[in-house]
Protein backbone atom coordinates (compact mmCIF):
# COMPACT_ATOMS: atom_id res chain seq x y z
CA UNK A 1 100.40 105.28 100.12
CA UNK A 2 103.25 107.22 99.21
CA UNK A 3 104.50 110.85 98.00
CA UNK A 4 104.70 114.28 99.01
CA UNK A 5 103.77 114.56 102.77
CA UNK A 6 100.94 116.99 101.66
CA UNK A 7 100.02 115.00 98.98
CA UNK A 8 99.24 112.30 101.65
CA UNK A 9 97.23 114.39 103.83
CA UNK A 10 95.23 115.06 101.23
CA UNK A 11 94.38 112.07 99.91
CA UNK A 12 93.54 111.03 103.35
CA UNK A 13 90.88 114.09 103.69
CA UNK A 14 87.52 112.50 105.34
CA UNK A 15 89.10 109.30 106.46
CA UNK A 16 89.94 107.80 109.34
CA UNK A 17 93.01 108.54 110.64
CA UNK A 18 95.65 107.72 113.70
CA UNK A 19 97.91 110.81 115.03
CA UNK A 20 100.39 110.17 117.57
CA UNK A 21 101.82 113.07 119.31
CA UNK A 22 105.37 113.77 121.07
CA UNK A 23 103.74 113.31 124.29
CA UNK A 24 102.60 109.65 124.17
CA UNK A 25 98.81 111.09 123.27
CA UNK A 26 97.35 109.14 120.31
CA UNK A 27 94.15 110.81 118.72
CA UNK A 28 92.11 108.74 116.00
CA UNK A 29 89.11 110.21 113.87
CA UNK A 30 88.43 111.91 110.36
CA UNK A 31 90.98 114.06 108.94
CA UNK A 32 88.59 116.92 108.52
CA UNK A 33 91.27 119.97 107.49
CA UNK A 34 95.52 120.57 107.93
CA UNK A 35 97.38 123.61 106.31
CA UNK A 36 100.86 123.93 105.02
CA UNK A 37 102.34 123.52 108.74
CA UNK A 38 100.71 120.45 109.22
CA UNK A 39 98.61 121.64 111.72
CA UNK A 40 95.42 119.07 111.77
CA UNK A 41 91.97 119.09 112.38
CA UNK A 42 90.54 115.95 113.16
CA UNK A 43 86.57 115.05 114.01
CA UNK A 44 85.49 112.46 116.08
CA UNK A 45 81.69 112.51 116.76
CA UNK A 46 80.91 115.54 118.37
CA UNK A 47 84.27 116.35 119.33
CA UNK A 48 86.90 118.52 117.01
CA UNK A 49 90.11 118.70 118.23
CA UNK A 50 92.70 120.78 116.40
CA UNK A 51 96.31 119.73 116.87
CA UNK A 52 99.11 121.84 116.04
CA UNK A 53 101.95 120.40 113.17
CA UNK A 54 104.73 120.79 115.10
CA UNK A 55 103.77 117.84 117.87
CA UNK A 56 102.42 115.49 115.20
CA UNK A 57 105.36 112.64 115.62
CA UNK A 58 103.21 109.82 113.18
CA UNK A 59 100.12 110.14 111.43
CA UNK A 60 98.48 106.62 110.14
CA UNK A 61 96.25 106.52 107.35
């Protein structure tokens, strides 16, 4: 997958997903949102967990 890194993100909208932050923390679930900062929102289960753009160091498709 390549392009625009928006374009990405949207593509990958309701799929699975790896984020790794700047802090070691990796998070994995369904991209379920993100906004033109990056900022994510990604649902795993029961659990959303919103994770702000600026942290986001990888995210794998």
């Amino acid at each position: 997958m390549s392009g625009r890194p928006l374009d990405v993100l949207e593509a990958s909208l309701e799929e699975t997903v790896t984020v790794q932050l700047k802090d070691g923390e990796v998070y994995t679930g369904e991209l379920a949102g993100y906004d033109q900062h990056m900022n994510l929102v990604i649902e795993d289960g029961e659990d959303t967990t919103i994770i702000r753009g600026d942290n986001v160091v990888t995210i794998s498709p």
